[in-house]
Protein backbone atom coordinates (compact mmCIF):
# COMPACT_ATOMS: atom_id res chain seq x y z
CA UNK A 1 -14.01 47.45 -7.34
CA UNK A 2 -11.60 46.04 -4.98
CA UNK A 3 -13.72 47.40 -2.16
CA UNK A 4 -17.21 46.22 -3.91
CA UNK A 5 -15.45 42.61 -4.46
CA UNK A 6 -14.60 41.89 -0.55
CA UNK A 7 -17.75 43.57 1.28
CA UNK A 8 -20.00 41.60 -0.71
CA UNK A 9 -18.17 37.82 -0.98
CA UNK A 10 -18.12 38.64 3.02
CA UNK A 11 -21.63 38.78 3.06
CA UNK A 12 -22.05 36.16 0.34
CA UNK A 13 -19.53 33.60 2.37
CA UNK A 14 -21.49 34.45 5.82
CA UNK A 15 -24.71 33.45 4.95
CA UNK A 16 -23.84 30.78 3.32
CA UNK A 17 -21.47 29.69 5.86
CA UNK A 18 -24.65 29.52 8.37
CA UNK A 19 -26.94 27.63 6.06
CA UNK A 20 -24.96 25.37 3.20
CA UNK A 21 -23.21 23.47 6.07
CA UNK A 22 -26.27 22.35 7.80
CA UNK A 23 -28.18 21.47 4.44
CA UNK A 24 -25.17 19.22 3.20
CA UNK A 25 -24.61 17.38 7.16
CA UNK A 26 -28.26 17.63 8.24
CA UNK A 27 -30.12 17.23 4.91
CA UNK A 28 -28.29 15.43 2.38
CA UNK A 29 -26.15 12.89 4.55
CA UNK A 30 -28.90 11.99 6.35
CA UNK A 31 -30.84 11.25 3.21
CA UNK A 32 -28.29 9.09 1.68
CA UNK A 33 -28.21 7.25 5.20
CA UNK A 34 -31.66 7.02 5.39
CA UNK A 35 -32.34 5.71 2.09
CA UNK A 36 -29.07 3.88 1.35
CA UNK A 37 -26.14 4.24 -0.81
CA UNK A 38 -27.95 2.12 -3.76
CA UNK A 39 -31.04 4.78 -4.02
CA UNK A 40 -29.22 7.85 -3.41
CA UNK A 41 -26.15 6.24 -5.92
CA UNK A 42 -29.43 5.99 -8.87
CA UNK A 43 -30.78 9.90 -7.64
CA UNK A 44 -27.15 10.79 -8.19
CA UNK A 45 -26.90 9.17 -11.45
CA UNK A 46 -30.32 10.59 -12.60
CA UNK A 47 -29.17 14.10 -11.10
CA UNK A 48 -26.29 14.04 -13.53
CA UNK A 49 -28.00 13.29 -16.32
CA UNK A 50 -30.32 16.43 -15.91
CA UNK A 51 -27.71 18.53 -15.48
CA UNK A 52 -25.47 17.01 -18.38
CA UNK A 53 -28.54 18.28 -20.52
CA UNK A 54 -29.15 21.92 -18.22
CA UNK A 55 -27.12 23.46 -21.52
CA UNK A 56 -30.68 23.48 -23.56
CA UNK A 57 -31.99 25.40 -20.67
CA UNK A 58 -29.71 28.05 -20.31
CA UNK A 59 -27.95 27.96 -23.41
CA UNK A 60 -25.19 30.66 -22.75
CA UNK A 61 -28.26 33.10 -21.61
CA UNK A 62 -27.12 33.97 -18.39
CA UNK A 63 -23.47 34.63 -20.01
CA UNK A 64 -24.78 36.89 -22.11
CA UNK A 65 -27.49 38.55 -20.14
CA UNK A 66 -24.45 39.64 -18.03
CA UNK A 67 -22.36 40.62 -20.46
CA UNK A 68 -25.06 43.12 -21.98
CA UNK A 69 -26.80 44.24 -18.82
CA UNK A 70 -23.22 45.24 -16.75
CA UNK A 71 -22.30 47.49 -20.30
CA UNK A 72 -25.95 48.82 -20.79
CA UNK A 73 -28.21 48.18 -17.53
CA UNK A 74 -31.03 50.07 -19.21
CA UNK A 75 -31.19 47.40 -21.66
CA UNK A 76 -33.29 45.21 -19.27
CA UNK A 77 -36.19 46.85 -20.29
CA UNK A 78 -36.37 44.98 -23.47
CA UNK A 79 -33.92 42.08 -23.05
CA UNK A 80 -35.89 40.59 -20.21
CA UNK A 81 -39.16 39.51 -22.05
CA UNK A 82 -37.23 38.33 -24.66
CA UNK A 83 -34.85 35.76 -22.76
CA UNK A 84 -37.28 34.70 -20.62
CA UNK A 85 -39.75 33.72 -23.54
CA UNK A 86 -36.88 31.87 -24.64
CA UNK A 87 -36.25 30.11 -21.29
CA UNK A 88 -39.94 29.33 -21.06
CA UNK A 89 -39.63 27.73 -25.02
CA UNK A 90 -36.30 25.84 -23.78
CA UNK A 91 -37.79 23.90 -20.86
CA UNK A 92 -40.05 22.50 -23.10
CA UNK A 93 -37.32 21.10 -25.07
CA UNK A 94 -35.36 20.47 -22.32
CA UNK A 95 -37.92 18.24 -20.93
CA UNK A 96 -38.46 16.34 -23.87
CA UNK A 97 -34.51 15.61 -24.50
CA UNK A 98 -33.48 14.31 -20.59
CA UNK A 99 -36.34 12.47 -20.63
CA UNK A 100 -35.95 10.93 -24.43
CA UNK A 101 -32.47 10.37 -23.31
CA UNK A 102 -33.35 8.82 -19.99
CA UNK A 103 -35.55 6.30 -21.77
CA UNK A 104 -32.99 5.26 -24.13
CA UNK A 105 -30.82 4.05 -21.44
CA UNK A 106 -33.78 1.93 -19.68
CA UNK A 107 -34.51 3.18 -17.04
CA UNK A 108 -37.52 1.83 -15.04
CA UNK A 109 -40.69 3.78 -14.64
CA UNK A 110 -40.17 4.90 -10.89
CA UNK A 111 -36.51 6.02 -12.28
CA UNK A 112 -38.19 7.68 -14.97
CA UNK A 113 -40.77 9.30 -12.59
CA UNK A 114 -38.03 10.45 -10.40
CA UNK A 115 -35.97 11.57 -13.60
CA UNK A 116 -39.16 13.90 -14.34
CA UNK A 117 -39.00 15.47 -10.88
CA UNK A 118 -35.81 15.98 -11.23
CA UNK A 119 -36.38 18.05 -14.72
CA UNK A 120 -38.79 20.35 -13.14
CA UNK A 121 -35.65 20.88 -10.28
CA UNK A 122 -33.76 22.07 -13.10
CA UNK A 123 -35.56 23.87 -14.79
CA UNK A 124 -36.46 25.84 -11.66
CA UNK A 125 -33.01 26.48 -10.89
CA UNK A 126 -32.13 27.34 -14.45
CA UNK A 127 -35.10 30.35 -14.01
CA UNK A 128 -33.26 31.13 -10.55
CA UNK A 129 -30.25 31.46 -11.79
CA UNK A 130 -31.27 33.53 -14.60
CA UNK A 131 -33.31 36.40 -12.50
CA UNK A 132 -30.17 36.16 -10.15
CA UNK A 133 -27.73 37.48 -13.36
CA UNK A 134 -30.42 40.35 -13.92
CA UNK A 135 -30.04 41.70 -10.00
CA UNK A 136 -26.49 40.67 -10.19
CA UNK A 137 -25.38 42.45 -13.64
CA UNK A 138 -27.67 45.48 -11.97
CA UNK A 139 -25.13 45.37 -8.84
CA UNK A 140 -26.82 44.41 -6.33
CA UNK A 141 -24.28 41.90 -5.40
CA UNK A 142 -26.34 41.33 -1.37
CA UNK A 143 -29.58 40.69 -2.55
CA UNK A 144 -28.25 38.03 -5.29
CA UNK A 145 -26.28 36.68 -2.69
CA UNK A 146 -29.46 35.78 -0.41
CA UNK A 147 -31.48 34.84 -3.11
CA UNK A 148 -28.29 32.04 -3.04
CA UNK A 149 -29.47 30.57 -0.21
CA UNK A 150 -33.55 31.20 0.33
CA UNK A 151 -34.41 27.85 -1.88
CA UNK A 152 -32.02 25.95 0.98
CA UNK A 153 -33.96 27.78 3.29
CA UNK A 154 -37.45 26.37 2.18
CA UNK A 155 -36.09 22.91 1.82
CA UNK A 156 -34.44 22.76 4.85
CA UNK A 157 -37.81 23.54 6.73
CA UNK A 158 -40.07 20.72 4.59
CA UNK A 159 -37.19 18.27 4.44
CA UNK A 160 -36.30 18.67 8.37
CA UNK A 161 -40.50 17.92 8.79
CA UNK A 162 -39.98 14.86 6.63
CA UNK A 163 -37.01 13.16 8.11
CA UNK A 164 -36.91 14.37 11.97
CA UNK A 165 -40.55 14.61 13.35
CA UNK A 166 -42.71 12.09 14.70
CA UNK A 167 -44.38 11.96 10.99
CA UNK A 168 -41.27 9.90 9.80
CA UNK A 169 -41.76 7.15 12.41
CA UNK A 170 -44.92 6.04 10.40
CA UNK A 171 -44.07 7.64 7.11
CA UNK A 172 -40.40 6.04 5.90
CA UNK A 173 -38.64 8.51 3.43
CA UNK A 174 -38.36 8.14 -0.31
CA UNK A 175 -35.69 9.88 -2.55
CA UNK A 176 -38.46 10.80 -4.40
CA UNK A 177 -39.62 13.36 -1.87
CA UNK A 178 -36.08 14.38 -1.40
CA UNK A 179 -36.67 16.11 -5.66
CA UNK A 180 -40.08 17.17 -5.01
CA UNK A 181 -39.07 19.11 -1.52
CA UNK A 182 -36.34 20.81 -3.73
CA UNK A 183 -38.31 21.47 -6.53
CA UNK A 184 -40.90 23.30 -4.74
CA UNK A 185 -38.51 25.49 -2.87
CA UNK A 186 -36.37 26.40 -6.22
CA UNK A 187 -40.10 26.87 -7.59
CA UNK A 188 -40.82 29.44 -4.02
CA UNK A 189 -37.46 31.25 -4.63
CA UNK A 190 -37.52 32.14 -8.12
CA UNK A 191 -41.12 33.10 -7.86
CA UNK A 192 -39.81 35.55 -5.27
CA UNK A 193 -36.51 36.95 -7.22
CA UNK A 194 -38.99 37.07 -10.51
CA UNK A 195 -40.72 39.56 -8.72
CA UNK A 196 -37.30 41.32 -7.20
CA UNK A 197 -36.37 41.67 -10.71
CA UNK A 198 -39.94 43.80 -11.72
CA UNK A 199 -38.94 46.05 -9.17
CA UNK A 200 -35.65 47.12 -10.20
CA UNK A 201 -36.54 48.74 -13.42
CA UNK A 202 -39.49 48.63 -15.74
CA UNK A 203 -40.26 45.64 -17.83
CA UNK A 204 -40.67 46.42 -21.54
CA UNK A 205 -43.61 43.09 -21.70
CA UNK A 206 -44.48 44.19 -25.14
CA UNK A 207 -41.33 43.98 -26.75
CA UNK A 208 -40.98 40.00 -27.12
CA UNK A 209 -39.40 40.12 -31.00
CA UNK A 210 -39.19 36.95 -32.62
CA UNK A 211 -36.46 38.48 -34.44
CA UNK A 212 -34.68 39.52 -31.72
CA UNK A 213 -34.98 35.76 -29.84
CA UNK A 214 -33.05 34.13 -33.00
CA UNK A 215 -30.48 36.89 -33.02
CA UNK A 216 -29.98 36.27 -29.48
CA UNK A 217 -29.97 32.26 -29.89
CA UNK A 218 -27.46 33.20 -32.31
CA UNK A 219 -25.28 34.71 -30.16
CA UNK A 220 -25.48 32.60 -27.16
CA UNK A 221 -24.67 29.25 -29.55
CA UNK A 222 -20.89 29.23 -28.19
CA UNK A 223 -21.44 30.34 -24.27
CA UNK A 224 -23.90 27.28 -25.01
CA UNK A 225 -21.77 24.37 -26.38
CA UNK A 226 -19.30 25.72 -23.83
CA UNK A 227 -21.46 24.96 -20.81
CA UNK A 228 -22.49 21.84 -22.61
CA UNK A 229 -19.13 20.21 -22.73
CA UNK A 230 -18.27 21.47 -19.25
CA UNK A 231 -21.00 20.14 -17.68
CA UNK A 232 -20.45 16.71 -19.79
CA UNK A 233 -16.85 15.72 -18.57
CA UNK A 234 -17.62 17.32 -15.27
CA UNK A 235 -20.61 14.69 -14.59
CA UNK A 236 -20.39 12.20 -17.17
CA UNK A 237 -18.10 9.94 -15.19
CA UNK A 238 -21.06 9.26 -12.73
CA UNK A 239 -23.41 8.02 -15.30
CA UNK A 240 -20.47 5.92 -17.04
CA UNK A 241 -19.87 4.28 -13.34
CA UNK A 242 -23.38 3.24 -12.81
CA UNK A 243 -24.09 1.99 -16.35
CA UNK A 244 -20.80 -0.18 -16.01
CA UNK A 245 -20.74 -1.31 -12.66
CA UNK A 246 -21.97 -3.98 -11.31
CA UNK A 247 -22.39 -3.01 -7.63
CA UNK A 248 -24.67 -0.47 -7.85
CA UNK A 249 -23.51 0.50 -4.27
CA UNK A 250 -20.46 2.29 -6.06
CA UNK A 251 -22.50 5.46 -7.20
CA UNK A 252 -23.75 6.18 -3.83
CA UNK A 253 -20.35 5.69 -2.19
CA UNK A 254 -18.75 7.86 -4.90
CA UNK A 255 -21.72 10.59 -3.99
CA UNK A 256 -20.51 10.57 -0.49
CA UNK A 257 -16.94 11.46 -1.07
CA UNK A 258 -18.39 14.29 -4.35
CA UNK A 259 -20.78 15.66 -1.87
CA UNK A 260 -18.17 16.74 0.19
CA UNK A 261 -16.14 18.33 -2.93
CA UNK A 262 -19.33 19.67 -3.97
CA UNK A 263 -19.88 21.68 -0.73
CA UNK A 264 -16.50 22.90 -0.63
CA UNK A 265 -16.72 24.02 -4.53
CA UNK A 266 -20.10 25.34 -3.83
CA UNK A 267 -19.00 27.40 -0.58
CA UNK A 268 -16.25 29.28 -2.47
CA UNK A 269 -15.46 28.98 -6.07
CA UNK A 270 -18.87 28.67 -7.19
CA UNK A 271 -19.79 31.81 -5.45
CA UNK A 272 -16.75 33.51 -6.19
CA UNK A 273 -17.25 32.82 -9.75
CA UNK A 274 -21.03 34.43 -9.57
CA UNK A 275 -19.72 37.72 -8.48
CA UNK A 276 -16.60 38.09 -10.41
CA UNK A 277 -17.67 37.32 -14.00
CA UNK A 278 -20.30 40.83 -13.87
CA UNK A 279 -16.96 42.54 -12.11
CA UNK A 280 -14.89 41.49 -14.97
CA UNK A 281 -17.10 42.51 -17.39
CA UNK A 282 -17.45 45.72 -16.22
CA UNK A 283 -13.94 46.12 -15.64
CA UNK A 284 -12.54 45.00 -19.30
CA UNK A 285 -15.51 47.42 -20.91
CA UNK A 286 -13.90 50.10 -19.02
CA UNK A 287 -10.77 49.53 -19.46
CA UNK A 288 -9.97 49.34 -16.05
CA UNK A 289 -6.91 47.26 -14.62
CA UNK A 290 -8.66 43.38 -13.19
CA UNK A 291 -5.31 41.80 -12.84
CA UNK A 292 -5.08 42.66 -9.76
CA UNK A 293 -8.04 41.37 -8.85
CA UNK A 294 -7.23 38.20 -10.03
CA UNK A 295 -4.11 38.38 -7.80
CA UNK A 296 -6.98 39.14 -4.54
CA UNK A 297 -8.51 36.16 -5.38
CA UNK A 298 -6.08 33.74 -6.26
CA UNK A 299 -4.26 34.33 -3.13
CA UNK A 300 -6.89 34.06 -0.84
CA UNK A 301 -9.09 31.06 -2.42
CA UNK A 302 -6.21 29.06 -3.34
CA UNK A 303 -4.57 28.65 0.06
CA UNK A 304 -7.96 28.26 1.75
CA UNK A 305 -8.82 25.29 -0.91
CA UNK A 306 -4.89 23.58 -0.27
CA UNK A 307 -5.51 23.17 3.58
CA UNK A 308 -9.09 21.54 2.67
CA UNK A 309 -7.30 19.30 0.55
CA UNK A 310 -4.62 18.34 2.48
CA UNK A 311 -6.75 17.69 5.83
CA UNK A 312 -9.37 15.35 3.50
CA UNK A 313 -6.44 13.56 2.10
CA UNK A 314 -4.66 12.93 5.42
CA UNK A 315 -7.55 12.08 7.08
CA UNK A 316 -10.48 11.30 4.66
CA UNK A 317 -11.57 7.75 6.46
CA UNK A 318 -12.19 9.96 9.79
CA UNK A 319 -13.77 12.77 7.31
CA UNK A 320 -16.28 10.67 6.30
CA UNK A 321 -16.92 8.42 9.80
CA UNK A 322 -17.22 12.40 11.19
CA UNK A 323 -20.12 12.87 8.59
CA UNK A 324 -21.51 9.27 9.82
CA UNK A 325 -21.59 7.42 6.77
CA UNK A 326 -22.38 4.24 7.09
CA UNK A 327 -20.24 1.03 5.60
CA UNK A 328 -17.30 3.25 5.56
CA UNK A 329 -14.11 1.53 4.34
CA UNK A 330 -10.66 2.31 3.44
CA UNK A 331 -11.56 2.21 -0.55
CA UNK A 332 -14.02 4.97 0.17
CA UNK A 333 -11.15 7.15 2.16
CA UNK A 334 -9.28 6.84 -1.12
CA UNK A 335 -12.26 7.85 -3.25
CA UNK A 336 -12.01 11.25 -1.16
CA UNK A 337 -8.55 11.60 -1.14
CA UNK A 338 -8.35 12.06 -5.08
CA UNK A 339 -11.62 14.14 -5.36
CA UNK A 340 -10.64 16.63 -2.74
CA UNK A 341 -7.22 16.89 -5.27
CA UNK A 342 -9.26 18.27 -7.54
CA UNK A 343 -10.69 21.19 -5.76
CA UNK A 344 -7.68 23.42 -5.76
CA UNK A 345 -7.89 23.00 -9.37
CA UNK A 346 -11.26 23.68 -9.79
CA UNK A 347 -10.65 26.92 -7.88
CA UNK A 348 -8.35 27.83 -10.28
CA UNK A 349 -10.73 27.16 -13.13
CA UNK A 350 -13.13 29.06 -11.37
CA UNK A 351 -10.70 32.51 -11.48
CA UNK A 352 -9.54 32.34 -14.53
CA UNK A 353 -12.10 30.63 -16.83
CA UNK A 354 -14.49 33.14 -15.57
CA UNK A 355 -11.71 35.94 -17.09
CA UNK A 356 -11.65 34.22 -20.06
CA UNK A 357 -15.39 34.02 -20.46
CA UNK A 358 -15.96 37.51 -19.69
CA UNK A 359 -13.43 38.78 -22.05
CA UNK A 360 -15.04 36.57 -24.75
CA UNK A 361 -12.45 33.99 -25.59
CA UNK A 362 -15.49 31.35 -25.93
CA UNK A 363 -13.09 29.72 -28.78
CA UNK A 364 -10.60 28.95 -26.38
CA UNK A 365 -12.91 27.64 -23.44
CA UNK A 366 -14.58 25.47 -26.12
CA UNK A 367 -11.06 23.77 -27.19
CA UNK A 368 -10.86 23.20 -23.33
CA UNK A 369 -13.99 21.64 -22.56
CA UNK A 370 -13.46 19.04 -25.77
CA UNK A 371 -10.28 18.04 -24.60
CA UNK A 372 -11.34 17.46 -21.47
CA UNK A 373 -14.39 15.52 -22.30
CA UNK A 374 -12.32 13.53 -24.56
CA UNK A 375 -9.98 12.73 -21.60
CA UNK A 376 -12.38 11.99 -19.14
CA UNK A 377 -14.02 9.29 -21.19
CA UNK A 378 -11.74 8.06 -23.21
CA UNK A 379 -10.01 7.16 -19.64
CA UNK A 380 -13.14 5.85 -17.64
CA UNK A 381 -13.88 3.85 -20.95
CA UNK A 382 -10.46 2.06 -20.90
CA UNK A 383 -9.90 1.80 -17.14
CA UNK A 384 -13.77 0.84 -15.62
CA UNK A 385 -14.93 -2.62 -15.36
CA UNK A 386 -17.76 -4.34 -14.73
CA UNK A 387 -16.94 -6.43 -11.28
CA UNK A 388 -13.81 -3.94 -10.12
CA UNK A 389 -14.81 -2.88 -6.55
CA UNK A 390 -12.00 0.37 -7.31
CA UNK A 391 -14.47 1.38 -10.15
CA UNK A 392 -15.21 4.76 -7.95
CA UNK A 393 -11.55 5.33 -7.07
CA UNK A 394 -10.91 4.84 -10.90
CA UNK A 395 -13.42 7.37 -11.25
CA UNK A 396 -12.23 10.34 -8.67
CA UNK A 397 -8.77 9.36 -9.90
CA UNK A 398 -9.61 10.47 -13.84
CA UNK A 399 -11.16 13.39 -12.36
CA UNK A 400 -7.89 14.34 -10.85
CA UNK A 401 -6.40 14.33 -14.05
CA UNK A 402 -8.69 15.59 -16.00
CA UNK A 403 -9.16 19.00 -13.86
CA UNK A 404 -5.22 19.12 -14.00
CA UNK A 405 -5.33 19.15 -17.72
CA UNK A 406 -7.92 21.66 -17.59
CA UNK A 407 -6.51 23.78 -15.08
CA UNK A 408 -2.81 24.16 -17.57
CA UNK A 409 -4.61 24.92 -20.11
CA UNK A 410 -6.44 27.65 -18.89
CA UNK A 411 -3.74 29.41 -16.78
CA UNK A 412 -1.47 28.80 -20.51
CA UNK A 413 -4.68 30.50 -22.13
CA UNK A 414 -5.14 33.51 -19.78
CA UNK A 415 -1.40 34.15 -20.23
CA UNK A 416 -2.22 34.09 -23.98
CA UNK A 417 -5.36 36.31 -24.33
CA UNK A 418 -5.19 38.89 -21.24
CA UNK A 419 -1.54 38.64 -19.98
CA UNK A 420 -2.36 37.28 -16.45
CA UNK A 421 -1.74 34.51 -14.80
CA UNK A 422 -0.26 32.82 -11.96
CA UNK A 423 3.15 34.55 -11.44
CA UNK A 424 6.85 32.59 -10.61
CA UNK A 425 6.88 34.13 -7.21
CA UNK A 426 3.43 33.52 -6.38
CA UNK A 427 3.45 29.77 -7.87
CA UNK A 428 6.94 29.20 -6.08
CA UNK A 429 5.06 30.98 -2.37
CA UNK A 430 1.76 28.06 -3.21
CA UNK A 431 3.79 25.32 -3.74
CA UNK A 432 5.94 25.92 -0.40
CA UNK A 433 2.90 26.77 1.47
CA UNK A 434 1.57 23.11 -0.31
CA UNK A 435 4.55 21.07 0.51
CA UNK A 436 4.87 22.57 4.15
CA UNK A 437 1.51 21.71 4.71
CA UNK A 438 2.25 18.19 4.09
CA UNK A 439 5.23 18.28 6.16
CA UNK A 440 2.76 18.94 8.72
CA UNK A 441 0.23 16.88 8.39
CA UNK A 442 2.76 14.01 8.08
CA UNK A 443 4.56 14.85 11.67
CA UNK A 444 0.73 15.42 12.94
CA UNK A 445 -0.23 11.87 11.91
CA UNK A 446 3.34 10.80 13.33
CA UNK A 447 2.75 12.24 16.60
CA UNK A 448 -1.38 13.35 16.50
CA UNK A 449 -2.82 10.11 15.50
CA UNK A 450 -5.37 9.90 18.34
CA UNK A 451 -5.95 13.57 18.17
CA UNK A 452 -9.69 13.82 17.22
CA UNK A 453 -10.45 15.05 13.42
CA UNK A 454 -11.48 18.43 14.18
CA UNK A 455 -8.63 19.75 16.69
CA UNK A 456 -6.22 18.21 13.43
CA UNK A 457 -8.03 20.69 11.32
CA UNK A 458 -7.93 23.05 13.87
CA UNK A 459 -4.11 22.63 14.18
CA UNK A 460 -3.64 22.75 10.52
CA UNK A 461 -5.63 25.68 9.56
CA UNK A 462 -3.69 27.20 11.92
CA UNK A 463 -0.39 26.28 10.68
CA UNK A 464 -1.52 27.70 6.94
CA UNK A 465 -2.35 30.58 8.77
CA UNK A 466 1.18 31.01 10.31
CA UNK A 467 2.58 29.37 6.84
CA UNK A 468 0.64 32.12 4.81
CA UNK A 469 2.42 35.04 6.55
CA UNK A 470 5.43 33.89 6.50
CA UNK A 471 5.80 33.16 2.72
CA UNK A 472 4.83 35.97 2.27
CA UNK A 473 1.39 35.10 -0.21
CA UNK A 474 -0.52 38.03 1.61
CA UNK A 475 0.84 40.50 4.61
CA UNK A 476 -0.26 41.30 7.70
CA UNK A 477 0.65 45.09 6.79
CA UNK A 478 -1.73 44.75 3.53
CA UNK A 479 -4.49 42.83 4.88
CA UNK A 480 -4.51 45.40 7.30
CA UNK A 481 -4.80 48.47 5.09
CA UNK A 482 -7.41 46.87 2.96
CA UNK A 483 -9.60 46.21 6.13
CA UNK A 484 -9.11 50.20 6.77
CA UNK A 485 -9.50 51.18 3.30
CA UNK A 486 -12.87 48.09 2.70
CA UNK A 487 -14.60 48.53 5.71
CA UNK A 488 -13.98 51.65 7.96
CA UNK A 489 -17.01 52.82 9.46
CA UNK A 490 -19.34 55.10 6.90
């Protein structure tokens, strides 16, 4: 498992690696530069809202799918139809709800336009994502992971048309094209991995029980309220900042700092999290020993996620001038500085909320998610006002603790239910090889200050290199054997 787990987040990483990068510095900056931080802050408020609401679409499907196909793969024949009836059945509803929803906060009709486009997006990506747990439950771990990528693909190619050829000198770009471009490719790409999943074993299309659906709904209810409350006090705190603020600037300056955590999250845990929660699955069904898999992970994602945070932190002003945003201030360095906090943590979550989901403790991750939500805004509600210029570092800040919360209480819960967790010696190696990094990026910024932004990161990822040998988190001596034992030739 070991050796399925590494070849394949290789592959996964790689190919991401080459395309993610350019979408989020060519694509998506240069969006939000080209239509301004007040349009892209509303697109990013409006984005949020669909996803708060992506629950009704997926409802704990895809959990479940996974759960059943990686014990039974045969049963695809007849689960299939049956969830994807349902999927079909939830857009609808989903539809009706962001938009109901959308017009009870006012929002104008080219908002509510651009709110609809933005539905469709979802709902595309909600299909995606649900053929890619079918050919991912199945084990085929390489084709899932370039079905991760093909929709950025297609988008990159329409959107790089739209912004960079001679047609935008007499055509200026709306954020309304940027959701229609993406829609359409998430549209192209599950179209495509539809048809992958036809391929891989025969469809039972005459087996859509109506009994079966509600027995199924049924089951899903928890995986759904889950996602539900995750998604709400992960994205909530957007739509509270531009409802409350004033300067509707805020939102889009706040989207510049999240993009950035977003990319990171998206680039590891996210992924991460796609292939491990089938491997768990299989492994606690068989009985089979994933703690140390957990170990694997933790120690290789968590490091890698410190020295991102600690270079954005340092230097998040020259981050973001790097990224050429424009009206780029102190406040907004600041804004970074406490998302990027948050993404060790969300690593974290990543590892071991996946455990926890695929041994079933949906109880447990529901308690989480409330108190969370709770948290989050119960804190933006006391602390936001209407004309504080802050309102965004507020914001990140409440993230911070919020994910810290979360994180506790999920390592406390893993210990609970399955016994694993992060150990003494390993939390007393991560918080050296934490305040050592520090150490280092203080004497850099001491003696470095003129150094430009990427040789500092290029110094400090080497120094967590050096710094993760030494403590000891992995050795040179195992990395070595695994390479010999993962990837020798045949």
């Amino acid at each position: 498992m070991h050796k399925s787990f590494i070849q394949n987040i290789t592959f996964l990483i790689l190919i991401n690696l080459i395309v993610k990068p350019f979408w989020v510095l060519g694509i998506d900056r240069t969006v939000q530069n080209t239509v301004g931080h007040e349009a892209f802050g509303l697109y990013q408020a409006l984005l949020n809202v669909t996803i708060i609401f992506q629950i009704v679409l997926d409802f704990g499907l895809q959990a479940y799918n996974t759960r059943v196909l990686t014990k039974s793969p045969k049963a695809m024949a007849n689960l299939f139809p049956n969830l994807l009836a349902i999927k079909l059945l939830f857009a609808l509803l989903y539809a009706g709800i962001t938009l109901s929803f959308g017009a009870i906060l006012g929002y104008s009709s080219q908002s509510f336009l651009l709110l609809s486009t933005l539905c469709l997006m979802q709902i595309s990506a909600s299909m995606l994502m649900f053929f890619r747990s079918n050919i991912s439950s199945l084990q085929h771990f390489k084709t899932d992971s370039t079905f991760s990528v093909v929709d950025r693909i297609v988008a990159i190619g329409l959107l790089s048309f739209l912004l960079f050829s001679a047609f935008s000198k007499t055509h200026p770009f709306q954020i309304e094209w940027y959701a229609e471009v993406q829609s359409l490719a998430l549209l192209i790409s599950a179209a495509i991995a539809f048809y992958v999943c036809t391929r891989l074993g025969k469809i039972n299309w005459g087996y859509i029980n109506f009994k079966k659906i509600w027995i199924i709904i049924r089951q899903s209810l928890p995986y759904a309220l889950t996602i539900f409350l995750m998604a709400m006090y992960l994205r909530v705190d957007t739509i509270m900042l531009e409802k409350i603020s004033a300067d509707p600037s805020l939102t889009g300056k706040f989207a510049a700092s999240f993009r950035i955590l977003e990319v990171s999250n998206n680039m590891t845990g996210v992924l991460i999290a796609g292939l491990l929660l089938p491997m768990y699955a299989k492994m606690i069904a068989g009985k089979e020993d994933y703690s140390s898999l957990i170990r694997l992970v933790t120690k290789l994602l968590v490091p890698f996620s410190l020295v991102v945070m600690v270079v954005c932190c340092f230097w998040n002003v020259e981050v973001l001038n790097l990224l050429k945003y424009r009206d780029i201030n102190q406040n907004d360095g600041i804004i970074l500085f406490w998302l990027m906090a948050t993404f060790p943590l969300h690593c974290i979550n990543y590892i071991y909320s996946t455990a926890l989901t695929a041994n079933g403790n949906i109880r447990t991750l529901l308690f989480i998610s409330l108190i969370a939500l709770i948290l989050n805004i119960s804190l933006n509600y006391i602390m936001l006002e209407a004309d504080n210029p802050l309102n965004a570092v507020v914001v990140a800040r409440n993230a911070f603790i919020t994910l810290s919360t979360v994180s506790i209480l999920t390592l406390y819960y893993c210990k609970k239910h399955l016994d694993v967790g992060l150990s003494n010696k390993t939390l007393l190696q991560l918080s050296l090889f934490l305040l050592l990094l520090i150490a280092v990026g203080f004497g850099m910024k001491h003696y470095l200050g003129q150094l430009h932004i990427l040789y500092k990161s290029a110094i400090m990822s080497l120094a967590a290199l050096v710094l993760f040998f030494a403590l000891g988190i992995q050795s040179i001596r195992t990395l070595k054997t695994q390479f010999k034992k993962y990837f020798r030739p045949g």
